[in-house]
Protein backbone atom coordinates (compact mmCIF):
# COMPACT_ATOMS: atom_id res chain seq x y z
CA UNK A 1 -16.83 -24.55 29.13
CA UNK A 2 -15.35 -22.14 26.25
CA UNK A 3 -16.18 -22.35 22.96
CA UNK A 4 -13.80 -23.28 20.40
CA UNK A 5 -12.93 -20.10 18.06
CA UNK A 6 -13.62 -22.07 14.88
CA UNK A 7 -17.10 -22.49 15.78
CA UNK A 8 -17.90 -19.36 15.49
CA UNK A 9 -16.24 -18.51 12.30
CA UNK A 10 -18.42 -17.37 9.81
CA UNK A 11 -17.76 -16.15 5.84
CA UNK A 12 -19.11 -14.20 3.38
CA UNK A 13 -18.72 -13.74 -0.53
CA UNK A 14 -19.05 -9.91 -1.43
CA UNK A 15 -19.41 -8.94 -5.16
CA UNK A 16 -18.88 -5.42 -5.36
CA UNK A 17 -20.10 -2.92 -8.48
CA UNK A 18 -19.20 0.62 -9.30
CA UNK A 19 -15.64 1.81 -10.09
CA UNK A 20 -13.78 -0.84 -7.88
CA UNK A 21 -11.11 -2.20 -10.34
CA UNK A 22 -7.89 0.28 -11.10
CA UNK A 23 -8.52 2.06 -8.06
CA UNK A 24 -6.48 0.16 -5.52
CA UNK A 25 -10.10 -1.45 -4.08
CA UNK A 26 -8.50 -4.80 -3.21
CA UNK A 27 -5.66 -3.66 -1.86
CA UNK A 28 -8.12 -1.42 0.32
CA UNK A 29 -9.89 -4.74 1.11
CA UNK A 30 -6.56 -6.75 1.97
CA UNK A 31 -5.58 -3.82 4.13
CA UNK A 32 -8.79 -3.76 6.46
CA UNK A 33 -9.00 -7.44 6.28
CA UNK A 34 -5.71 -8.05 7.75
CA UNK A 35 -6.31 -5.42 10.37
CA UNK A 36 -9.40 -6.92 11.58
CA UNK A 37 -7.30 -10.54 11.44
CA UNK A 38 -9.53 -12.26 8.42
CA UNK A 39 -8.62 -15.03 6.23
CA UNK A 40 -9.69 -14.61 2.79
CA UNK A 41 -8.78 -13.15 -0.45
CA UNK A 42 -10.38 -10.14 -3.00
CA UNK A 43 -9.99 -10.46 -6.70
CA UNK A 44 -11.35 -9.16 -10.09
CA UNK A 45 -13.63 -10.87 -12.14
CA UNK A 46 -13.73 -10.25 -15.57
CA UNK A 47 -17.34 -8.05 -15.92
CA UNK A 48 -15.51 -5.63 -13.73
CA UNK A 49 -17.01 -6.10 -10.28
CA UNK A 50 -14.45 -7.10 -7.12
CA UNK A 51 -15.33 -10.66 -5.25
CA UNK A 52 -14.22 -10.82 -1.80
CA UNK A 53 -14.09 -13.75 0.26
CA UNK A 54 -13.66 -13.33 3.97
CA UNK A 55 -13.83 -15.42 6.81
CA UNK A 56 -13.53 -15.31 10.74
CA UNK A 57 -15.58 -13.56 13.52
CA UNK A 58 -19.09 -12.35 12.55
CA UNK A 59 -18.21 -8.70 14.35
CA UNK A 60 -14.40 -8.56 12.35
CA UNK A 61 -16.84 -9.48 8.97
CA UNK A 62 -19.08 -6.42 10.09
CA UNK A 63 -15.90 -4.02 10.07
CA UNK A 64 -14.60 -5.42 6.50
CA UNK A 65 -18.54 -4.95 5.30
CA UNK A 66 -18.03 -1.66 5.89
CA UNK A 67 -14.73 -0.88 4.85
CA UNK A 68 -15.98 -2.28 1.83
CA UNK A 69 -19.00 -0.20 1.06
CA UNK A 70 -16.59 2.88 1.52
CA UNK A 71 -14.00 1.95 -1.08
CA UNK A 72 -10.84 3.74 -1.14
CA UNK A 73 -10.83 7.44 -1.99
CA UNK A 74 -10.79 6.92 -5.72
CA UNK A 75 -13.30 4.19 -5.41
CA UNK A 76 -16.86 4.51 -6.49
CA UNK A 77 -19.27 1.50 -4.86
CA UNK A 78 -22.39 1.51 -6.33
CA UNK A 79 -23.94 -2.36 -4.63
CA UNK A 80 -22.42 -4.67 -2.37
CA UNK A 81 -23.57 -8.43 -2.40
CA UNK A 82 -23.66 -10.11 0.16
CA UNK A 83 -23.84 -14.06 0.06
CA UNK A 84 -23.10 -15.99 3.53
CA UNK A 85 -21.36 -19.11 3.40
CA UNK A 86 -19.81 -21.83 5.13
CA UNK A 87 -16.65 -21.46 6.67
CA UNK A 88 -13.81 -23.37 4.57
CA UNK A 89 -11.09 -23.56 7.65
CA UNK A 90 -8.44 -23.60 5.23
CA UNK A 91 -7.73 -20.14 4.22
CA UNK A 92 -4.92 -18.28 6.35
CA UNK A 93 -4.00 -14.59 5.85
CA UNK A 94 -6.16 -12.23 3.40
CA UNK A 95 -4.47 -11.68 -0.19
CA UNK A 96 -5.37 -10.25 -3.80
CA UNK A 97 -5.65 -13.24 -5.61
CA UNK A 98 -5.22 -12.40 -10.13
């Protein structure tokens, strides 16, 4: 019997600190997210951190984890939260949201 994909879809909420807005950090995000074929979208809040919101495979949320602690080459990340959550099943494609 297979499993069904969706089952095993998992998601996190990142809030990222350090230097990550101006620096092209979401697009950085978006970029490795839609390599590694996650649904989801990065944004800036308004005390100057980055949320991300990813979901799909646990080993595809592993790769954007660290694609995210790296940052871009103009990037400084000084924390990454992590927060799991549920799945919402709704998202498709990974964007900047504004």
């Amino acid at each position: 019997m297979r499993s069904d994909p969706d089952s095993e879809r998992k998601a996190i909420r990142l809030r990222v600190t350090g230097r990550v807005q101006g620096v092209g950090f979401r697009y950085h995000v978006v970029s490795h997210a839609q390599q590694l074929g996650l649904d989801g979208y990065a944004r800036n809040l308004d005390d100057g951190t980055v949320e991300v919101w990813a979901e799909g495979p646990p080993e595809a949320l592993a790769g954007l984890l660290e694609a995210t602690r790296r940052g871009p080459r103009w990037a400084r990340v000084d924390d990454v939260r992590i927060e799991e959550a549920s799945a919402t099943h709704t998202l498709r494609g990974f964007t900047v949201r504004h």
